[in-house]
N, C-alpha and C. Protein backbone atom coordinates (compact mmCIF):
# COMPACT_ATOMS: atom_id res chain seq x y z
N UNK A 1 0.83 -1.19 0.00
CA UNK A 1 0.00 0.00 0.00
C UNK A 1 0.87 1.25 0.00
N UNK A 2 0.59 1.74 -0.83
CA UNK A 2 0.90 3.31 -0.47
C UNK A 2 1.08 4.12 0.74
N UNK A 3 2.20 4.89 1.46
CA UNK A 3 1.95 5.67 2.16
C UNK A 3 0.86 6.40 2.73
N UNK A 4 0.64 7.48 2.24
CA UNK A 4 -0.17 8.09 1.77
C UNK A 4 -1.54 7.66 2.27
N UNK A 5 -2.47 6.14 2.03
CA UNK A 5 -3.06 5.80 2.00
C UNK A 5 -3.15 5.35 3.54
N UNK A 6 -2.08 4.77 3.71
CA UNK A 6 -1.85 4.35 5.47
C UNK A 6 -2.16 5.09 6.04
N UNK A 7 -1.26 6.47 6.20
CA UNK A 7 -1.60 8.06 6.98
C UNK A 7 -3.25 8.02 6.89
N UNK A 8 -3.85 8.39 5.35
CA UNK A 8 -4.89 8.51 5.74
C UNK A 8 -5.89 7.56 6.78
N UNK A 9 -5.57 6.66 6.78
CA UNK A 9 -6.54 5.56 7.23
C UNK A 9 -6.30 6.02 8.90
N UNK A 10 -4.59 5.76 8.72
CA UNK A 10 -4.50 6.01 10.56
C UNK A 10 -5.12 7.50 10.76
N UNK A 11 -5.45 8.36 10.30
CA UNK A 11 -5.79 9.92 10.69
C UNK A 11 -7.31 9.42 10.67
N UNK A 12 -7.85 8.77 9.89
CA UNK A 12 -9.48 8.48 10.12
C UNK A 12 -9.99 7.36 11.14
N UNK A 13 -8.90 7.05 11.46
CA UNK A 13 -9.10 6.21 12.97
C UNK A 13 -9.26 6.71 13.88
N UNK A 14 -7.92 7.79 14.21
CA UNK A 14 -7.91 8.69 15.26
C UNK A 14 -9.54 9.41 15.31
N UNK A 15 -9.88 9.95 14.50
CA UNK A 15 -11.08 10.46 14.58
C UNK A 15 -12.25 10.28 14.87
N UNK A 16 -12.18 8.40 14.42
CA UNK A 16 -13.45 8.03 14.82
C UNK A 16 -12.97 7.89 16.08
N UNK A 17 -12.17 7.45 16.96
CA UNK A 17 -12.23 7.40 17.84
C UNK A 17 -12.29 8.43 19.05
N UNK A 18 -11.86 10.02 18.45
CA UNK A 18 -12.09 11.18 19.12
C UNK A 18 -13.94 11.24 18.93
N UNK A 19 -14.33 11.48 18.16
CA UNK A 19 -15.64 11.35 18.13
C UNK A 19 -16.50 10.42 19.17
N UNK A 20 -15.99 9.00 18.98
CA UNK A 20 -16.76 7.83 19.90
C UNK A 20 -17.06 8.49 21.67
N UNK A 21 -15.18 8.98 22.22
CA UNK A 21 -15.39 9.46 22.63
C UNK A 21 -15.75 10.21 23.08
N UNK A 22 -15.82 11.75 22.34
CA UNK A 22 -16.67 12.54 22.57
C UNK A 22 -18.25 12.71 23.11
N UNK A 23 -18.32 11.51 22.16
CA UNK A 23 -20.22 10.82 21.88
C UNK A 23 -20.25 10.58 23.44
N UNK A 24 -19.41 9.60 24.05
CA UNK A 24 -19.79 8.67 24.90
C UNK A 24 -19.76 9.59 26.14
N UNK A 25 -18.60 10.97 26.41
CA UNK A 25 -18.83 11.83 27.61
C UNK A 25 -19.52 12.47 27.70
N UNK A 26 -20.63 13.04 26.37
CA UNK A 26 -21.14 14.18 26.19
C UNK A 26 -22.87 13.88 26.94
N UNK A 27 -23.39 12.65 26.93
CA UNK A 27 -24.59 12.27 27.23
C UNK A 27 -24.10 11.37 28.88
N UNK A 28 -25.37 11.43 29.48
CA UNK A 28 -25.88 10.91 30.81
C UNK A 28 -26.51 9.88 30.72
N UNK A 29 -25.95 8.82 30.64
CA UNK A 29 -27.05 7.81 29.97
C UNK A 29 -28.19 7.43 31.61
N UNK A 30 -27.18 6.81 32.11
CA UNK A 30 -27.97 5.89 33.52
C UNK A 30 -28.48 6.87 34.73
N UNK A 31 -28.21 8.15 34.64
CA UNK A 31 -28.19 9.25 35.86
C UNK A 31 -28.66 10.22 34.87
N UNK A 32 -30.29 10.09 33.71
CA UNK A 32 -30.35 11.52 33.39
C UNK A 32 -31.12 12.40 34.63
N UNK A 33 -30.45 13.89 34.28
CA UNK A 33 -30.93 14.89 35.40
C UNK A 33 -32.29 15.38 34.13
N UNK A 34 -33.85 15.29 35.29
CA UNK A 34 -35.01 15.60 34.57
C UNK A 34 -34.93 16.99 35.41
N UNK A 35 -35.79 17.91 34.72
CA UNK A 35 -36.42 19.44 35.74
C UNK A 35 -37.70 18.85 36.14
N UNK A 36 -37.81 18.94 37.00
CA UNK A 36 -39.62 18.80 37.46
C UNK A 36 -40.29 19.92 37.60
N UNK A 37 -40.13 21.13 36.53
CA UNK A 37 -40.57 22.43 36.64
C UNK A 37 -40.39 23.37 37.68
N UNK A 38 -39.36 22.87 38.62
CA UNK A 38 -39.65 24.19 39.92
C UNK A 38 -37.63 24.50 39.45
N UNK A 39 -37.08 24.06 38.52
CA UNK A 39 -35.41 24.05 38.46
C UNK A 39 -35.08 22.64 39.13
N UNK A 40 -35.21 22.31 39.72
CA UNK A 40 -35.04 20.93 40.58
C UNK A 40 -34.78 19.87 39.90
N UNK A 41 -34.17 18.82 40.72
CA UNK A 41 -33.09 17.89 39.64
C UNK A 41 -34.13 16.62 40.29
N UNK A 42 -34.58 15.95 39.61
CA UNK A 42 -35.61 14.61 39.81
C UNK A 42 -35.06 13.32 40.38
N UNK A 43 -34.39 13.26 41.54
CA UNK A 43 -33.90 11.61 41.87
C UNK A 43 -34.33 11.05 42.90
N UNK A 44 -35.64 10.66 42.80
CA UNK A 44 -36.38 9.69 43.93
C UNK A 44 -36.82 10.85 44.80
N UNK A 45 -36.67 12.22 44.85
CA UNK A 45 -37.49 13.08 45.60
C UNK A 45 -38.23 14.19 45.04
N UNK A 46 -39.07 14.19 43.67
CA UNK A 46 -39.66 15.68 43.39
C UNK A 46 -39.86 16.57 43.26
N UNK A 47 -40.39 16.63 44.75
CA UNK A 47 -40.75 17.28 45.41
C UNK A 47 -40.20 18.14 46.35
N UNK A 48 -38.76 18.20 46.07
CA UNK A 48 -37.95 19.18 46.83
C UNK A 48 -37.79 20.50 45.88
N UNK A 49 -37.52 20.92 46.98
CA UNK A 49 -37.02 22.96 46.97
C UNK A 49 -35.46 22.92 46.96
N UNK A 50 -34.61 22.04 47.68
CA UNK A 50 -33.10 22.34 47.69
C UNK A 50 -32.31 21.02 47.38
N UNK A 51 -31.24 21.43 47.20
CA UNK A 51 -30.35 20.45 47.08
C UNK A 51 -28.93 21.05 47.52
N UNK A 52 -28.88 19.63 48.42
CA UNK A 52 -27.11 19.30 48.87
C UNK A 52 -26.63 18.38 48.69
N UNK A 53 -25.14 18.64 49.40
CA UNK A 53 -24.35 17.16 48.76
C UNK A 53 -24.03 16.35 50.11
N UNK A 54 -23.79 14.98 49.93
CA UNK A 54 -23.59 14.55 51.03
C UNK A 54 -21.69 15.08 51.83
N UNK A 55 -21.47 15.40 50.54
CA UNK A 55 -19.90 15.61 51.25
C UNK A 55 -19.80 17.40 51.51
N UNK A 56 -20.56 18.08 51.86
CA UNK A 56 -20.54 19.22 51.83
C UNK A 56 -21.95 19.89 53.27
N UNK A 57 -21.53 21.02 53.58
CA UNK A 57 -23.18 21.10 55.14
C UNK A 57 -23.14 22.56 54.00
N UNK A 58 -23.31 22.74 52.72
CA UNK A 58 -23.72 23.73 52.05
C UNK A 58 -25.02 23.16 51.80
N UNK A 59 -26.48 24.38 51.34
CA UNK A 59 -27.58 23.44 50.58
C UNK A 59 -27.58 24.66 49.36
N UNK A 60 -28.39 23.95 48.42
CA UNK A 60 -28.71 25.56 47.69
C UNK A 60 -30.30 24.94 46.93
N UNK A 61 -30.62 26.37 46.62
CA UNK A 61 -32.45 26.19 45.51
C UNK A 61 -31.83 25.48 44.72
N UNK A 62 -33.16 24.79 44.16
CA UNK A 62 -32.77 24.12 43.03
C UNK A 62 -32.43 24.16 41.51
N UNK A 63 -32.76 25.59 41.45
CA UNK A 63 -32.33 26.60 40.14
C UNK A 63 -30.99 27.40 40.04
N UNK A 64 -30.66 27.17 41.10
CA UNK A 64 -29.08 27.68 41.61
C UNK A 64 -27.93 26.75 40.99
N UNK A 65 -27.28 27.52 40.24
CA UNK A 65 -25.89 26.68 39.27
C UNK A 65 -25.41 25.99 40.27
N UNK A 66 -24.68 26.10 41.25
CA UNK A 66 -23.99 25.35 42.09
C UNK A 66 -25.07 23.77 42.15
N UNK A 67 -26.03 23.68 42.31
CA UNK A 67 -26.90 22.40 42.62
C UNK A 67 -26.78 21.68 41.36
N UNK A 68 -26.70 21.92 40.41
CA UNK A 68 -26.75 20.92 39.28
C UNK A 68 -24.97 20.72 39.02
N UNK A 69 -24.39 21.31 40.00
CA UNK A 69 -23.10 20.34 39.75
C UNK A 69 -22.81 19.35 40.76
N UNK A 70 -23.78 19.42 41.48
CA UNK A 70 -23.76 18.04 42.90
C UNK A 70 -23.70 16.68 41.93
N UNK A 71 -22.63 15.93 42.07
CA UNK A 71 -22.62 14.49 41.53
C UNK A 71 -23.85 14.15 42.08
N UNK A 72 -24.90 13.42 40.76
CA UNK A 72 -25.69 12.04 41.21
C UNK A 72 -25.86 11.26 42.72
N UNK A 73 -24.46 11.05 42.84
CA UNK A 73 -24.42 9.65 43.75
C UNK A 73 -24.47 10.84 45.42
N UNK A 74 -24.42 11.77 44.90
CA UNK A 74 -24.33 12.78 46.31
C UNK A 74 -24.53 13.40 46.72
N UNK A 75 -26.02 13.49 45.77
CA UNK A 75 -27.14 14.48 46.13
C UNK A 75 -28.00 13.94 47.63
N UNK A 76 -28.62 15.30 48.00
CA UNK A 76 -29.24 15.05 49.08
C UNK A 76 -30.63 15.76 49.26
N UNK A 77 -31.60 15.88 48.68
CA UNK A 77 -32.99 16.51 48.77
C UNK A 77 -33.40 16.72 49.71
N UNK A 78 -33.90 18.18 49.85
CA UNK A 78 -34.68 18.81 51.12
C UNK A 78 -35.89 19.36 50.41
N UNK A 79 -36.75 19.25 51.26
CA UNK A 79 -38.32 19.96 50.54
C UNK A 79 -38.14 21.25 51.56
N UNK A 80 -37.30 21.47 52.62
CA UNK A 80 -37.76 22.90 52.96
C UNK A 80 -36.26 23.71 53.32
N UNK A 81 -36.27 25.02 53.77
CA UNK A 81 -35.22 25.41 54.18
C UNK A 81 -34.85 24.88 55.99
N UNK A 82 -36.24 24.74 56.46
CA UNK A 82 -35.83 24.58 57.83
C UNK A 82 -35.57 22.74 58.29
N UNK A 83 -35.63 21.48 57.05
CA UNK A 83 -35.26 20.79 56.57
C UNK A 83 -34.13 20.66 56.67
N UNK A 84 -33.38 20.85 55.69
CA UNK A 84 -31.82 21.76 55.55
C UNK A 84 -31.34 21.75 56.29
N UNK A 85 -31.76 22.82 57.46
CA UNK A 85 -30.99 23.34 58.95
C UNK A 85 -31.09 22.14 59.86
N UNK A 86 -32.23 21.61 60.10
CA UNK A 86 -31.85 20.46 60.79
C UNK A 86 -31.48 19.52 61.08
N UNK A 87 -30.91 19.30 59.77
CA UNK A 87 -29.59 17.84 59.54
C UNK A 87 -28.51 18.53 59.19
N UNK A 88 -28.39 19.95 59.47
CA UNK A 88 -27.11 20.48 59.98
C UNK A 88 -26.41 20.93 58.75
N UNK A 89 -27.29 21.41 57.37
CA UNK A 89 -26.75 22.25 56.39
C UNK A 89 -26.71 23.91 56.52
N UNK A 90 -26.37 24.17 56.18
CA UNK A 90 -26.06 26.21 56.05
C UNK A 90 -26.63 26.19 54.29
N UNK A 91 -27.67 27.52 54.43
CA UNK A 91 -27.82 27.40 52.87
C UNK A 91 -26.29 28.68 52.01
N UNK A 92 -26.66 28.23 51.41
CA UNK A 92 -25.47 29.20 50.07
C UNK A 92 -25.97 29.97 49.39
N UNK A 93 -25.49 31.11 48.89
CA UNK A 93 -26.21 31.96 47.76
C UNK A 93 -25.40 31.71 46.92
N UNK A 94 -26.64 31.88 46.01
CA UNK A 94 -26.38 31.60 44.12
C UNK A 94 -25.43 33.05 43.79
């Protein structure tokens, strides 16, 4: 084979495989985050107003940027602010 022909092939490998990956970080497959219309992130609680993390005594609303970067596995749902305070979170401003 031709040079030429090799390069190309190996340069269209690389690619599919930048792509695959790309594909594969870019989506949430097993942990999608739903809105349940109030900003709020949907995992087995609704019906909450806040979210914290388990590794953190911060809480925040649920429309608040900081809350939708709480990992999945370490979220913690509160339906109220005085919720919150009594398992010993401090809320945060957005």
């Amino acid at each position: 084979m031709d040079k030429k022909i090799i390069f190309l092939f190996v340069i269209l490998g690389i690619l599919v495989v930048a792509l695959a990956l790309f594909i594969g970080y870019s989506t949430e497959s097993d942990n999608e985050r739903v809105d349940n219309g109030n900003g709020c992130i949907e995992i087995g609680c609704p019906s909450a107003e806040y979210v914290g993390s388990i590794n953190s005594d911060k809480y925040y609303p649920c429309d608040c940027r900081y809350a939708k970067t709480v990992k999945l596995e370490n979220i913690v749902c509160f339906d109220s602010d005085q919720e919150a305070v009594d398992k010993g979170y401090e809320k945060s401003d957005c």
